[in-house]
Protein backbone atom coordinates (compact mmCIF):
# COMPACT_ATOMS: atom_id res chain seq x y z
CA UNK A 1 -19.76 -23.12 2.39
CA UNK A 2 -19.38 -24.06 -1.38
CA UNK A 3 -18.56 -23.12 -4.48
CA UNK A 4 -22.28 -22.79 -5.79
CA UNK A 5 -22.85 -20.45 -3.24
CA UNK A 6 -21.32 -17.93 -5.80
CA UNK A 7 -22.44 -18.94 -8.89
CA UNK A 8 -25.25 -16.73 -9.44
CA UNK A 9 -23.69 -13.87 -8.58
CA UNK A 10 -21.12 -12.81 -11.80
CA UNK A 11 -17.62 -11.54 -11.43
CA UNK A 12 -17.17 -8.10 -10.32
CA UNK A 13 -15.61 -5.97 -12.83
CA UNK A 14 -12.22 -5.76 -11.11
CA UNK A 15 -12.12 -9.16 -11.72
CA UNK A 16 -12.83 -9.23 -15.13
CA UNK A 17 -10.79 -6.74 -15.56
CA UNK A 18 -7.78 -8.52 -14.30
CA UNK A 19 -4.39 -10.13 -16.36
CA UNK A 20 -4.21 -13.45 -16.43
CA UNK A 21 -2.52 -14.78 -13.15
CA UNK A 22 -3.44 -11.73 -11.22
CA UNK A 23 -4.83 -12.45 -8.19
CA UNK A 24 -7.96 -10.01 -7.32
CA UNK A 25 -9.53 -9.60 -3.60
CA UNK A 26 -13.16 -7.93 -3.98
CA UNK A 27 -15.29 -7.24 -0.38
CA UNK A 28 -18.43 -8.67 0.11
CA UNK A 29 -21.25 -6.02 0.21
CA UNK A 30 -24.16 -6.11 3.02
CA UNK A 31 -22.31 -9.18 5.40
CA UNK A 32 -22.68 -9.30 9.16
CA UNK A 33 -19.30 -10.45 9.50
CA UNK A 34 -16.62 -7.95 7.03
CA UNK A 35 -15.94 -10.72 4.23
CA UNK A 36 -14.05 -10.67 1.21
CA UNK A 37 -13.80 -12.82 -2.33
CA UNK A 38 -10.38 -14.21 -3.79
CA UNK A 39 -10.15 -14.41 -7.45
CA UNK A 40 -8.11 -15.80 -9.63
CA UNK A 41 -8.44 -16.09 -13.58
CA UNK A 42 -11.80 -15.32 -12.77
CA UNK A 43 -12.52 -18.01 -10.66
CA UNK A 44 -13.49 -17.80 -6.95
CA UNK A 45 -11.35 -19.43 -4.97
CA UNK A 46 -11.48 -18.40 -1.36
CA UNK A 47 -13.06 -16.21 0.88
CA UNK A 48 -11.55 -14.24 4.08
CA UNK A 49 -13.63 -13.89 7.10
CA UNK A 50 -12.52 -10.40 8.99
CA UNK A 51 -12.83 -11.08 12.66
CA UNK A 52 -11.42 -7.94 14.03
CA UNK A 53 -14.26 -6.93 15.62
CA UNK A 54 -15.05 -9.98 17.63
CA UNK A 55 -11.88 -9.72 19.68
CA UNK A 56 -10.89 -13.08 19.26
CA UNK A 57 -7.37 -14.08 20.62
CA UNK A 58 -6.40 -15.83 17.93
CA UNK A 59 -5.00 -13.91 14.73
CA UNK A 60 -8.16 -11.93 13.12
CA UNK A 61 -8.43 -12.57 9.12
CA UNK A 62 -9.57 -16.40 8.60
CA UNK A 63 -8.40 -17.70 5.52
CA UNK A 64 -11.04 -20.59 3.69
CA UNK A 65 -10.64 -22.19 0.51
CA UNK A 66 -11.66 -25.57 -1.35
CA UNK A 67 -7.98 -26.21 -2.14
CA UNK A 68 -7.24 -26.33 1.60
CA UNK A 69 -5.98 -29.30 3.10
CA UNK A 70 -8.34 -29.07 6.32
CA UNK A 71 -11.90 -30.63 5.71
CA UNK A 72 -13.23 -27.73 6.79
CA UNK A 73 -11.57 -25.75 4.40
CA UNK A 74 -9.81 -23.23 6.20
CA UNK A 75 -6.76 -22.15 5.30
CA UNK A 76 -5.21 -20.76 8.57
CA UNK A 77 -5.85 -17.31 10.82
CA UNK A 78 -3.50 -14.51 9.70
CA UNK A 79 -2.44 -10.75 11.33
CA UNK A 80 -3.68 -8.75 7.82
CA UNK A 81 -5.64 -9.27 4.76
CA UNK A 82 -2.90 -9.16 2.79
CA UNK A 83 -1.36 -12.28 4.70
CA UNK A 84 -4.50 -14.43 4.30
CA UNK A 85 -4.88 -13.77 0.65
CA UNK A 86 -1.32 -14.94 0.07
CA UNK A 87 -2.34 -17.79 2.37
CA UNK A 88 -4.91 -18.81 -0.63
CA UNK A 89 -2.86 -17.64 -3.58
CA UNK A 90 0.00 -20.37 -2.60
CA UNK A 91 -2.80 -23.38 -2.81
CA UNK A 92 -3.65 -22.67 -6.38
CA UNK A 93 0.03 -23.40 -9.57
CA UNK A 94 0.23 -20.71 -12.22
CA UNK A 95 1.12 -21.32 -15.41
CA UNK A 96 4.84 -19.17 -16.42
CA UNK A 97 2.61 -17.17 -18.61
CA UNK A 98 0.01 -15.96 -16.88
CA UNK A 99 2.12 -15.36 -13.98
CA UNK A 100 4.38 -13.17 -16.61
CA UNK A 101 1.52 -11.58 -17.64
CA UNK A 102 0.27 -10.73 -14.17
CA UNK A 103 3.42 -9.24 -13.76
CA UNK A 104 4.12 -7.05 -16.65
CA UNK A 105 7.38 -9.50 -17.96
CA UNK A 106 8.35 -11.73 -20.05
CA UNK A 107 7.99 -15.23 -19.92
CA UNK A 108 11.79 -15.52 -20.26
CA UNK A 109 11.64 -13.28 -17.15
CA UNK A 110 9.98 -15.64 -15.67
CA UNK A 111 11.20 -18.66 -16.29
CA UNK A 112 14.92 -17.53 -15.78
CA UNK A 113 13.79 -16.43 -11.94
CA UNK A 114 11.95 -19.25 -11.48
CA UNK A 115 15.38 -21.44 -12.28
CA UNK A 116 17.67 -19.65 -9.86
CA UNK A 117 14.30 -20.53 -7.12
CA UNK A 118 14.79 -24.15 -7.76
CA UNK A 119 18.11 -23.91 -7.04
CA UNK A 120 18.07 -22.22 -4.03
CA UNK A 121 14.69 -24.64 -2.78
CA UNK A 122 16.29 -27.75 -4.03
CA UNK A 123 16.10 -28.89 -0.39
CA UNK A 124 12.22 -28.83 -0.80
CA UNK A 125 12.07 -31.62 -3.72
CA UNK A 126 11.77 -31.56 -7.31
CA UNK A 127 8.55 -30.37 -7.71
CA UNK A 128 8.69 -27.30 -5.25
CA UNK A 129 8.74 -24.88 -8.31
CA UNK A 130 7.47 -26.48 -11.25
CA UNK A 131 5.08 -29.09 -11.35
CA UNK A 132 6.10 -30.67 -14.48
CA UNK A 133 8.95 -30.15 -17.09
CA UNK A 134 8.98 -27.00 -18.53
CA UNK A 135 8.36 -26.86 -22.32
CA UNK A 136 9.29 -25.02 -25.27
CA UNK A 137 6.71 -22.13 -24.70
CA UNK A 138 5.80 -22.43 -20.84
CA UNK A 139 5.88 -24.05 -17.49
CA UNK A 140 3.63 -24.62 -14.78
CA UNK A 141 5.00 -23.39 -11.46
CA UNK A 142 3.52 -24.05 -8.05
CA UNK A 143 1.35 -21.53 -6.25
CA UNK A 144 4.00 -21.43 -3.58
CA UNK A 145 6.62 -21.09 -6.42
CA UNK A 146 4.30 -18.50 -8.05
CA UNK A 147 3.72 -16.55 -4.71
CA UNK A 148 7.87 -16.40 -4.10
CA UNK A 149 8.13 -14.97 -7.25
CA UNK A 150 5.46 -12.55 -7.23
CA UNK A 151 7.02 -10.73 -3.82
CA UNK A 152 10.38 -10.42 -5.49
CA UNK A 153 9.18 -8.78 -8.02
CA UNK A 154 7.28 -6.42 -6.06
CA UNK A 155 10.49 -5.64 -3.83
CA UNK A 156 12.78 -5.86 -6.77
CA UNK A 157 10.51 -2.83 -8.19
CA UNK A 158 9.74 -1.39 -4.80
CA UNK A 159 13.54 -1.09 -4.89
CA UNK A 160 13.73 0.84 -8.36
CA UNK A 161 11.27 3.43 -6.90
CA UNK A 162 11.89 6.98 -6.05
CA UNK A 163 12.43 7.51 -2.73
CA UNK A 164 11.91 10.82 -0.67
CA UNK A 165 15.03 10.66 1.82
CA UNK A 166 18.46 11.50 3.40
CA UNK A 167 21.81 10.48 1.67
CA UNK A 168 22.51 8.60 4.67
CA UNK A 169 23.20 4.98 4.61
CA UNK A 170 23.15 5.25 0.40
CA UNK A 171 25.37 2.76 -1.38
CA UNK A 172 27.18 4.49 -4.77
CA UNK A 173 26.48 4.42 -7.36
CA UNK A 174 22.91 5.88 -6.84
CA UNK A 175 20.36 8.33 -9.18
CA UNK A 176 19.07 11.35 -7.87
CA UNK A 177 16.04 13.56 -9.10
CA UNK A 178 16.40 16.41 -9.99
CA UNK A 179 16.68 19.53 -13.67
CA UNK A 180 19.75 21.09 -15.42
CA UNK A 181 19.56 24.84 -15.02
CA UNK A 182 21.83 27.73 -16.02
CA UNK A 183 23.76 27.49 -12.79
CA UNK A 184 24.21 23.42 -12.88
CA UNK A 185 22.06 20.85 -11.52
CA UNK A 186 19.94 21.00 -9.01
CA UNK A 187 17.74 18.55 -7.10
CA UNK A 188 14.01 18.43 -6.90
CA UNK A 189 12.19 19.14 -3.77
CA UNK A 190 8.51 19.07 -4.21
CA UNK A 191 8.62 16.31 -1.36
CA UNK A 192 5.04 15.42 -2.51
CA UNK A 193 6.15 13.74 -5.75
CA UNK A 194 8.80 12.80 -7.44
CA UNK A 195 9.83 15.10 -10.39
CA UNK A 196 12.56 15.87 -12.95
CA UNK A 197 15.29 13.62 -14.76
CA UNK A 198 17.84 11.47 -13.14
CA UNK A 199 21.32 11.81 -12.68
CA UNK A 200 24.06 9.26 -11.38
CA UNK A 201 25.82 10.23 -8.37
CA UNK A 202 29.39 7.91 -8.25
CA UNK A 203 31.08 9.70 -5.66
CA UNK A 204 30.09 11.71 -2.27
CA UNK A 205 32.52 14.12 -0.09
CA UNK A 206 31.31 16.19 2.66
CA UNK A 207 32.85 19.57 3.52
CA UNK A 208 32.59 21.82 6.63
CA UNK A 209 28.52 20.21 7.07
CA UNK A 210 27.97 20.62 3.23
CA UNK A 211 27.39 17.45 1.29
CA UNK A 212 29.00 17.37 -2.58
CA UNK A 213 27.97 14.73 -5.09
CA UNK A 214 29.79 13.76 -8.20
CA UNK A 215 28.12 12.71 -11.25
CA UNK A 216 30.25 10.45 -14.12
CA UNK A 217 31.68 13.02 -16.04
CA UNK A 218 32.79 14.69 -12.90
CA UNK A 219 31.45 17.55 -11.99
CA UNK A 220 30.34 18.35 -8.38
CA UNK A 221 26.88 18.91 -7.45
CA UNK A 222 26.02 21.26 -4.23
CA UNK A 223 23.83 19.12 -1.87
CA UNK A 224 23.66 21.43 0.56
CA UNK A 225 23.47 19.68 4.67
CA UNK A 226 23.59 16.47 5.52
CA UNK A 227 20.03 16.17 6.99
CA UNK A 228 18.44 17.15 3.48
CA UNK A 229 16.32 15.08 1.60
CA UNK A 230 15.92 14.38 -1.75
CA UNK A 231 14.10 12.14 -4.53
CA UNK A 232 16.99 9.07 -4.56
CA UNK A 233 16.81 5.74 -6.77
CA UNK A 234 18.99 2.90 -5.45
């Protein structure tokens, strides 16, 4: 397989859709075999091969790409689609601003992560996150480099999320969803979605099975037993 094997065929409008840096997976329509495109900057660079139903041994999503270091081109055999892409994604550098962009930051954002990454991989060489010195205005980072930093943010804002749950296990301080009404605050519990404004709990007692929270200008807030769930932000 090559490259021209997808030229005539044009992007798909994900794909042109997509920021700069954001790496886009698109299926393949009307294949034997479940296959799937890898984009990035609107360039094809890799495909996935879904194996599942053969019932090979080996792991099912195959991973192929020109930038691999195989002749053959393939990448390696991976448990998920997800895995495989990221398999491709860390072949191909970024440069700090389309990777910011991708992202929804700053370049400053992004450079000032990709600093404290260096140090911790100095082990791996000088080049391991950037590729060559970083100028006034931006940096190109290695797709390994640009992969690392791509999962923290997603956990760093997976972390920020509303979450529907117990108190248990919580470290203070912590937010809580929830509205103001005439008899104090009380929590949200449409468990479907997350709803209201929310307040800072600094300080949790519990009393005879009932569970008290106290915000910063301290005033307690009923919440009720301690199996009870509620919209929490870390």
């Amino acid at each position: 397989m090559t490259t021209a094997d997808f030229d005539d065929e044009p992007p798909p409008q994900a794909v042109q859709e997509a920021a700069p840096g954001e790496l886009v997976v698109t299926p393949q329509l009307r294949q034997s075999i479940p296959q799937f495109d890898v984009w990035l900057n609107r360039a094809h660079i890799g495909v996935i091969f879904d194996e599942t139903a053969a019932g090979l041994r080996r792991r099912p999503f195959a991973a192929w790409s020109l930038k691999a270091g195989l002749r053959n081109g393939i990448v390696g055999f991976y448990n998920s689609l997800q895995e495989a892409a990221d398999a491709i994604d860390a072949l191909h550098p970024r440069s700090g601003e389309d990777l910011a962009r991708a992202l929804g930051i700053s370049l400053a954002e992004v450079l000032d992560a990709a600093d404290e990454l260096a140090t911790r991989w100095q082990a791996k060489g000088p080049h391991a996150v950037y590729l060559a010195p970083v100028t006034d205005d931006d940096a190109e980072l290695t797709g390994q480099a640009a992969l690392a930093l791509r999962k923290q943010h997603e956990k760093a804002q997976a972390s920020q999320s509303p979450q529907w749950r117990t108190l248990k296990g919580m470290k203070l301080p912590f937010q809580i969803l929830g509205e103001e009404t005439e008899r104090g605050f009380r929590p949200a519990n449409d468990r479907t979605r997350p709803t209201g404004q929310p307040l800072t709990i600094i300080a949790l007692r519990t009393e005879h099975s009932l569970r008290y929270g106290k915000d910063a200008s301290g005033r307690e807030i009923p919440l009720y037993g301690v199996a009870s769930k509620y919209w929490v932000i870390p």
